[in-house]
Protein backbone atom coordinates (compact mmCIF):
# COMPACT_ATOMS: atom_id res chain seq x y z
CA UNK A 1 94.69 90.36 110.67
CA UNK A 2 94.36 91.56 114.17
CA UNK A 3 95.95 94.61 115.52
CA UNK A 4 96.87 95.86 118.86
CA UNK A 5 96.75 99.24 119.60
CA UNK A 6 100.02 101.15 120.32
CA UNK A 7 100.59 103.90 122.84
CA UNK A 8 98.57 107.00 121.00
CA UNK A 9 101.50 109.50 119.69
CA UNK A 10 99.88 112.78 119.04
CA UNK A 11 101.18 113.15 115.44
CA UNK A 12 98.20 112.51 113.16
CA UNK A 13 97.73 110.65 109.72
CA UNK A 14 95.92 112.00 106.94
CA UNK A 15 94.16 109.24 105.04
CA UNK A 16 91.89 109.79 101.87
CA UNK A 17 89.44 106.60 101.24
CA UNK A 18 88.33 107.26 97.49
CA UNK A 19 85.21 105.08 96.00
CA UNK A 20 84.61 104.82 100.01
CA UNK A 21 81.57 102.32 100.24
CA UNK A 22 80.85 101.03 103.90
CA UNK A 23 84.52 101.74 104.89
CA UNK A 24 86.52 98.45 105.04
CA UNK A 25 89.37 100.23 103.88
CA UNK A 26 89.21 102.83 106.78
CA UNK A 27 88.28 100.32 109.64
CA UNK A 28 91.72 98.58 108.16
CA UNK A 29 93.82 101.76 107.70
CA UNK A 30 92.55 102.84 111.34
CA UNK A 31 93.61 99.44 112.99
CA UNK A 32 96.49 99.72 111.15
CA UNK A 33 97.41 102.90 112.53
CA UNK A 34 96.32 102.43 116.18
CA UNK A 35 98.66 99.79 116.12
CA UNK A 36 101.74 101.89 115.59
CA UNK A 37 100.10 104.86 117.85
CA UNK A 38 99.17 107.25 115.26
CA UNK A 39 95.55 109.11 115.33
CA UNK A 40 93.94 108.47 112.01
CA UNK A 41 91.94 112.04 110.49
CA UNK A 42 90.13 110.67 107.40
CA UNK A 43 88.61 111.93 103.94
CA UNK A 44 86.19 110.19 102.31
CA UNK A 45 84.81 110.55 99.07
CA UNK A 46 82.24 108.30 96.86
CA UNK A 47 79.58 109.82 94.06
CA UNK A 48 76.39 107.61 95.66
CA UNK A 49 75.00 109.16 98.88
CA UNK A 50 74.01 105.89 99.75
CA UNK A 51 77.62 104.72 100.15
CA UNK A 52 78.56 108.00 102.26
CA UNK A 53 75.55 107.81 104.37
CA UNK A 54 76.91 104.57 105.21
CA UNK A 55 80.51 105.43 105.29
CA UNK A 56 79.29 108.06 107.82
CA UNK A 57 77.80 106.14 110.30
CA UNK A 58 80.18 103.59 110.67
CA UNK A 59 82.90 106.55 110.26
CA UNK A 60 81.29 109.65 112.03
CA UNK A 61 84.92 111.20 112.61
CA UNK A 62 85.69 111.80 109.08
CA UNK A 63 85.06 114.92 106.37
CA UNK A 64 82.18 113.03 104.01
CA UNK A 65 81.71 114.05 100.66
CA UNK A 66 79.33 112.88 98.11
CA UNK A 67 81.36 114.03 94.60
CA UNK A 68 81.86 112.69 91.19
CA UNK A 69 86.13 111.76 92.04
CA UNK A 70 86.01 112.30 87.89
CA UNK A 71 85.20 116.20 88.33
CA UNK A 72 86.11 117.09 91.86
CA UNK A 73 89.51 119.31 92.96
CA UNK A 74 91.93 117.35 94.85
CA UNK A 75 92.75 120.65 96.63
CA UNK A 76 89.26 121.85 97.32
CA UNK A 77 88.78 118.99 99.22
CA UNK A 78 92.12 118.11 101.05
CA UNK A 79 93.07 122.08 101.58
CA UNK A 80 96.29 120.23 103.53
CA UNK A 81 98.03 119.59 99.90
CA UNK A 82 99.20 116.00 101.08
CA UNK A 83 98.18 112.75 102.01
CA UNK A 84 100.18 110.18 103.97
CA UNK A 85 97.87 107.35 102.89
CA UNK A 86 95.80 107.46 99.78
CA UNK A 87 93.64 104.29 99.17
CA UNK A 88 91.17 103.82 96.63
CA UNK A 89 88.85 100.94 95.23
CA UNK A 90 87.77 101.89 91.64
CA UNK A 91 84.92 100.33 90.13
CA UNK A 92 85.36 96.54 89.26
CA UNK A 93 82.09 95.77 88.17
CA UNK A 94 83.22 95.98 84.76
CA UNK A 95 86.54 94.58 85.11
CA UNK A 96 85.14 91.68 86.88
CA UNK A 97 84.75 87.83 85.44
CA UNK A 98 81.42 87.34 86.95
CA UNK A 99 79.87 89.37 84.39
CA UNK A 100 80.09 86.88 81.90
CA UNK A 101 79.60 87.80 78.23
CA UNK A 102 77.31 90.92 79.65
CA UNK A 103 77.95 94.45 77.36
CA UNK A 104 81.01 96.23 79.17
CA UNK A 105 80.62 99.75 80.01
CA UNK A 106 84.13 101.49 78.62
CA UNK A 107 83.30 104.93 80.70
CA UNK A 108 82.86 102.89 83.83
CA UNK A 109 86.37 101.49 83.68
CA UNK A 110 88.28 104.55 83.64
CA UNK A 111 87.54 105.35 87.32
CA UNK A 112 91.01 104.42 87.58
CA UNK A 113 92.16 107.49 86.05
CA UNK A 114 90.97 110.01 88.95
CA UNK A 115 93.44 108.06 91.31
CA UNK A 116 96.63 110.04 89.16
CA UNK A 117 94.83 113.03 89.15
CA UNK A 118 95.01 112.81 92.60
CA UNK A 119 98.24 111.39 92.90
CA UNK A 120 99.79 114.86 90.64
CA UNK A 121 97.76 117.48 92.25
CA UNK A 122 98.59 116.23 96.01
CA UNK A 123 101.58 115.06 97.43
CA UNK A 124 101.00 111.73 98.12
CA UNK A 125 103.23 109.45 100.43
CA UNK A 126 101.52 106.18 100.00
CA UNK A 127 99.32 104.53 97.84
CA UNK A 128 97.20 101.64 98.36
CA UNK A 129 94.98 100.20 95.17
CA UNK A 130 91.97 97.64 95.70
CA UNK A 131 90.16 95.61 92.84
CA UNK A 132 89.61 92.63 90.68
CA UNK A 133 92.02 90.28 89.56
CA UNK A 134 91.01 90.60 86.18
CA UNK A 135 92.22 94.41 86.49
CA UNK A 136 95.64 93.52 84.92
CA UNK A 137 94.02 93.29 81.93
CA UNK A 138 92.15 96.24 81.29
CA UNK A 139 92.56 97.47 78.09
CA UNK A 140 90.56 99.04 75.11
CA UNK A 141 87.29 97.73 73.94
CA UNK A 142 85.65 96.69 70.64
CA UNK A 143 83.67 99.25 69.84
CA UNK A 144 81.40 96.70 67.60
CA UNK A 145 81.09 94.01 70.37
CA UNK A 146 81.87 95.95 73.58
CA UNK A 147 84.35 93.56 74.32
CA UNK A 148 87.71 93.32 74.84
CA UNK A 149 90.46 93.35 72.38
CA UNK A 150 92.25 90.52 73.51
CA UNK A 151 95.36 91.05 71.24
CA UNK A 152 95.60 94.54 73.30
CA UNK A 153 94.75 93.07 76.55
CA UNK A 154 96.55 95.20 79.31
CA UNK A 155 97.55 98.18 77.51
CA UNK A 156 95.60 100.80 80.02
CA UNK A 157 96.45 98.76 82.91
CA UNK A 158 100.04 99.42 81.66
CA UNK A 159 99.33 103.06 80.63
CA UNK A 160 97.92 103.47 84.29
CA UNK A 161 101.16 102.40 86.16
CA UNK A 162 103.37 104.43 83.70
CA UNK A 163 101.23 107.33 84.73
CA UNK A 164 102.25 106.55 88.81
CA UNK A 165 105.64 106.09 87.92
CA UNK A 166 105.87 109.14 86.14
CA UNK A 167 104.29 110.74 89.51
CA UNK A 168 106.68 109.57 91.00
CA UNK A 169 105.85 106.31 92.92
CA UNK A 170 107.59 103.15 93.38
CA UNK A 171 104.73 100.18 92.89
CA UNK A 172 104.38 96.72 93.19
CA UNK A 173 100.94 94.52 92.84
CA UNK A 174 99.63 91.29 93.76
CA UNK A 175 96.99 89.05 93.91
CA UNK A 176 96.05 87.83 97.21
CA UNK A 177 93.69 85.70 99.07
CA UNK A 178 92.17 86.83 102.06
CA UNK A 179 91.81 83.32 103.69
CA UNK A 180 96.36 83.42 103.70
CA UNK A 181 95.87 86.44 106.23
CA UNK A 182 92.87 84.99 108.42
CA UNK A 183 89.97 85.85 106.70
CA UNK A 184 87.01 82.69 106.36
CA UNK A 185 86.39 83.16 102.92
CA UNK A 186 88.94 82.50 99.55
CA UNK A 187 88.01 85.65 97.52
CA UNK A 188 90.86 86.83 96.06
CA UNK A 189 91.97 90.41 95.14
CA UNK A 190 94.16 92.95 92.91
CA UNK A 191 96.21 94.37 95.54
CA UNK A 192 98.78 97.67 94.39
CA UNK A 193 100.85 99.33 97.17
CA UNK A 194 103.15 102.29 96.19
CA UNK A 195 104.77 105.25 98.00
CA UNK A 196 106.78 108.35 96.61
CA UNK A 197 109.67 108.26 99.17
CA UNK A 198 111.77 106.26 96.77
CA UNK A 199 111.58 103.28 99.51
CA UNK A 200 110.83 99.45 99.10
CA UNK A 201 107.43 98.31 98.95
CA UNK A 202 107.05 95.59 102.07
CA UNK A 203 103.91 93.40 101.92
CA UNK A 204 102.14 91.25 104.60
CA UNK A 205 103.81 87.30 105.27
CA UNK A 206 100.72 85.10 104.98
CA UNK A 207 99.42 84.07 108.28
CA UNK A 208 97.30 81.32 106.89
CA UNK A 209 97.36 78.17 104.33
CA UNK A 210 95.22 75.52 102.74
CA UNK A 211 97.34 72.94 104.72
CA UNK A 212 98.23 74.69 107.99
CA UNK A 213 102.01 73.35 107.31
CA UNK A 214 105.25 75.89 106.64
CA UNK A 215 106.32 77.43 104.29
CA UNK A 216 109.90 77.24 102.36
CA UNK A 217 111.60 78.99 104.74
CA UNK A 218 110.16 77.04 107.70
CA UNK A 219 107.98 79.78 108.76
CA UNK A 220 104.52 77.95 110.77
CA UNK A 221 101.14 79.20 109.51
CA UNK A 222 97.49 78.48 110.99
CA UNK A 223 95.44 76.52 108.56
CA UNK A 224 92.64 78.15 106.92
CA UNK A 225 89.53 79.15 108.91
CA UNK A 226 86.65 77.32 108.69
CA UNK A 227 82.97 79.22 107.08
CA UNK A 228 81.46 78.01 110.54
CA UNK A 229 83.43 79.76 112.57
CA UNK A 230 81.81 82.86 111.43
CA UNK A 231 78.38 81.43 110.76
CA UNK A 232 75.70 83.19 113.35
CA UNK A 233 73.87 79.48 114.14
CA UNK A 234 71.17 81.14 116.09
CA UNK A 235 69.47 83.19 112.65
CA UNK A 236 66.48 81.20 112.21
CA UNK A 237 66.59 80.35 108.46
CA UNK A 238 62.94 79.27 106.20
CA UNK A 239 62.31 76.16 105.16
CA UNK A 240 62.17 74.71 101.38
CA UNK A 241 59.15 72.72 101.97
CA UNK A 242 56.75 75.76 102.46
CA UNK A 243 57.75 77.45 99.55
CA UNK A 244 54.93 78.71 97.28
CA UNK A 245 56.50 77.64 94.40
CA UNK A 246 58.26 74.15 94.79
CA UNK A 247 61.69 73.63 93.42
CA UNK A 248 62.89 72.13 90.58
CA UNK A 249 63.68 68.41 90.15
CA UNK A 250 67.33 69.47 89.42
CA UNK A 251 67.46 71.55 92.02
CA UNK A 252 66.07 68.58 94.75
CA UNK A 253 68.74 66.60 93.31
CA UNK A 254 71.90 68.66 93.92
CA UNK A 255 70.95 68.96 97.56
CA UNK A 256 70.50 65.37 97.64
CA UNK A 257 73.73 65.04 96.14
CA UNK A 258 75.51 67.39 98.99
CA UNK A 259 73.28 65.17 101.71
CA UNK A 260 75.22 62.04 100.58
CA UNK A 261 78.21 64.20 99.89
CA UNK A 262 78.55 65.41 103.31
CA UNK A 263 76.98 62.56 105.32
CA UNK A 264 72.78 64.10 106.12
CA UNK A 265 72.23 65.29 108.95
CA UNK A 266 75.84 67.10 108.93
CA UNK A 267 75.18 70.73 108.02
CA UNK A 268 76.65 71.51 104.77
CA UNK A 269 76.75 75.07 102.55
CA UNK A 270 74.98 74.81 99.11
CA UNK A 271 76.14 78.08 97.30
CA UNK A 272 73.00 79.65 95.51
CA UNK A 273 75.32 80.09 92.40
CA UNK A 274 77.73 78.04 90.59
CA UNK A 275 74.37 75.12 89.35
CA UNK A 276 74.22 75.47 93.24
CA UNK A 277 77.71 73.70 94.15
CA UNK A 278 77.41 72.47 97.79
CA UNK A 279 80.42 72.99 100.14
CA UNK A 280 81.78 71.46 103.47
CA UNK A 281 81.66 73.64 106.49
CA UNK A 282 85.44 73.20 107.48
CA UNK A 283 86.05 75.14 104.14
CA UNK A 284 86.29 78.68 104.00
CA UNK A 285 83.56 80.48 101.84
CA UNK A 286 83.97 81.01 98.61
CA UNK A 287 84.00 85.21 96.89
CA UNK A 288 80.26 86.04 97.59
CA UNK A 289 78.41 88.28 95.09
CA UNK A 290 75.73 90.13 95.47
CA UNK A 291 72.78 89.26 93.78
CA UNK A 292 68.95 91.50 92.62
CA UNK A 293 67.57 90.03 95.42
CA UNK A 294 70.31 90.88 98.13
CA UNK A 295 73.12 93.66 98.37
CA UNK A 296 76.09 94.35 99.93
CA UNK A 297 77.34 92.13 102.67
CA UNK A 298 74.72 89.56 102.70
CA UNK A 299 74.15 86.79 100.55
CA UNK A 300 72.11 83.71 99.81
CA UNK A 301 73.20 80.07 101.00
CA UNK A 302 71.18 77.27 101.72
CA UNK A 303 72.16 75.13 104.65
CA UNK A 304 71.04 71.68 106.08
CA UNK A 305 70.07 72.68 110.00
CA UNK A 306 68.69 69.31 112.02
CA UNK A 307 66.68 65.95 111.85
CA UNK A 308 62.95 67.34 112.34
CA UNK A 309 60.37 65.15 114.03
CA UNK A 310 57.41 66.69 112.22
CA UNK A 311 58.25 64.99 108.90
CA UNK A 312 56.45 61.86 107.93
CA UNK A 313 57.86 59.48 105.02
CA UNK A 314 54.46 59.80 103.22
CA UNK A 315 54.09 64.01 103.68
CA UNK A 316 58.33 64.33 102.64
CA UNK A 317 59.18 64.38 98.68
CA UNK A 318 63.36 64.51 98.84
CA UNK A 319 64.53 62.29 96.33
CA UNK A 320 65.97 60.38 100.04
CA UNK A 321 62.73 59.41 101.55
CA UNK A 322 62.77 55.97 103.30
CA UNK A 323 60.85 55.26 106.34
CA UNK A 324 64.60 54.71 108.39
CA UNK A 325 66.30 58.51 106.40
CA UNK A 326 62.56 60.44 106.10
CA UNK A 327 63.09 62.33 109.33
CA UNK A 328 64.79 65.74 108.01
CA UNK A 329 63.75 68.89 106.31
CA UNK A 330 66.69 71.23 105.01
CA UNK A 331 66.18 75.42 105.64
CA UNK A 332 67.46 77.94 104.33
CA UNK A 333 68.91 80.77 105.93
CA UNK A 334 70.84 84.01 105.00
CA UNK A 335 74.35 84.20 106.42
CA UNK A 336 75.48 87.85 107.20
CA UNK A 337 79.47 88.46 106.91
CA UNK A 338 81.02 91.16 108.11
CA UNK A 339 84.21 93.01 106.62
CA UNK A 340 86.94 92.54 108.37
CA UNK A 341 90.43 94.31 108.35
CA UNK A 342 92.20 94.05 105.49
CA UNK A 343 95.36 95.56 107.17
């Protein structure tokens, strides 16, 4: 969502960004507050001094520090006593569905937890949560399987917003998809706002939709944006025929089946995931996770780039070799995204 900046008022905002990371959150919240003319002063707090070294360069401005939020004072490190803005994005690794039928880690989903303790030993005027869908249903866990109870699914999500209530705080949640508010990609998100003033939550109208038309009450809405809009198309990618270890058969023939899909030569997305699904480009991407080999905000696609002269019919083995279709190769190529404002 883009955000014009207001005339600067000299009031200031104090924002804590707990579970920091690279600071998507506080690019957002400063926008945000530019846009109304406020001066943003920020706090920012993760246990991995990794994340804060990060958080610090592309936030020099702000008071870093690298503390376990599960043992750290509130007060010691916002002396102030209050927040205006208090944002946080616990841990969803174990929350999330991509983890599959992986061993869940009960200690690593209580993260949660520290956001009341800071919540009751700060005033606090709003509250803005971040995490996985599945975070509705957090709940206990078998101790036999380490798995959820599903018959108790829930309960310490429930517990958790009793706990804010009882703070004080008037909350709502949703789930929603960044490509509604003009984001290129579909990954969705548990999103909690909340303040203490006793005042109605407002959210965001959705700027974007699968169909571009409007919506019930006639409001018009951009369709969604396209994954090569944001594509960098001069990143020179390799390609899959010098590979030291050839691919599989099964592999060959579900980028055959996206060359015929898509109509070969026209660049197409095969997502390195998913029994490598491919995907138009006119789509926006779908929730990107980070895999052993790559971290953070890059990931692995593998995209169809040109016709290439240097192919002969008998030196090409695609499962589409003909002396009138031989003429391509397909690269692959590592597609850097960006955060953008999630204001």
């Amino acid at each position: 969502m883009q955000c014009e900046p207001g005339p600067l008022k000299t009031r200031g905002v104090l924002v804590a960004d707990l579970f920091c990371g690279a600071g998507g959150s506080s690019s957002g919240a400063r926008r945000a507050l530019e846009s109304l003319g406020f001066q943003m002063n920020l706090v920012a707090v993760n246990h991995w001094n990794i994340a804060i070294e990060t958080h610090s360069r592309n936030h020099p401005e702000a008071r870093h520090y690298c503390q376990d939020l599960n043992a750290v004072k509130p007060a010691v490190l916002v002396p102030e006593g209050k927040l205006d803005l208090l944002m946080a994005s616990p841990t969803c690794t174990y929350h999330s569905r991509a983890r599959g039928g992986k061993p869940i880690n009960d200690q690593g989903r209580m993260d949660p937890w520290a956001i009341v303790h800071w919540c009751t030993e700060l005033r606090v005027r709003r509250l803005l949560v971040e995490n996985v869908p599945e975070f509705v249903d957090w709940g206990p866990l078998d101790l036999r399987t380490g798995r959820p109870i599903k018959r108790r699914r829930g309960e310490y999500f429930r517990a958790w917003t009793a706990a804010l209530q009882g703070a004080g705080f008037k909350l709502d949640w949703r789930v929603l998809n960044a490509a509604d508010f003009g984001d290129a990609t579909t990954r969705e998100r548990f999103s909690l706002m909340a303040r203490s003033d006793a005042k109605r939550v407002h959210w965001p109208d959705p700027t974007h939709s699968r169909s571009g038309e409007a919506d019930l009450l006639g409001h018009g809405r951009h369709k969604w944006r396209a994954a090569r809009e944001i594509i960098d198309w001069s990143i020179e990618g390799k390609s899959i025929f010098n590979r030291n270890r050839p691919l599989s058969r099964k592999t060959i023939a579900r980028i055959y089946a996206g060359a015929v899909k898509f109509r070969w030569p026209a660049p197409f997305l095969v997502i390195l995931r998913n029994h490598m699904d491919a995907q138009s480009l006119d789509e926006p991407l779908p929730t990107l996770c980070p895999t052993d080999q790559v971290r953070g905000l890059k990931a692995h696609v593998a995209l169809s780039r040109s016709r290439c002269t240097r192919c002969t019919p008998a030196a090409c083995h695609m499962p589409w070799s003909s002396p009138s279709s031989c003429r391509a190769r397909a690269a692959a190529v590592r597609v850097r995204l960006t955060s953008r404002c999630r204001g």
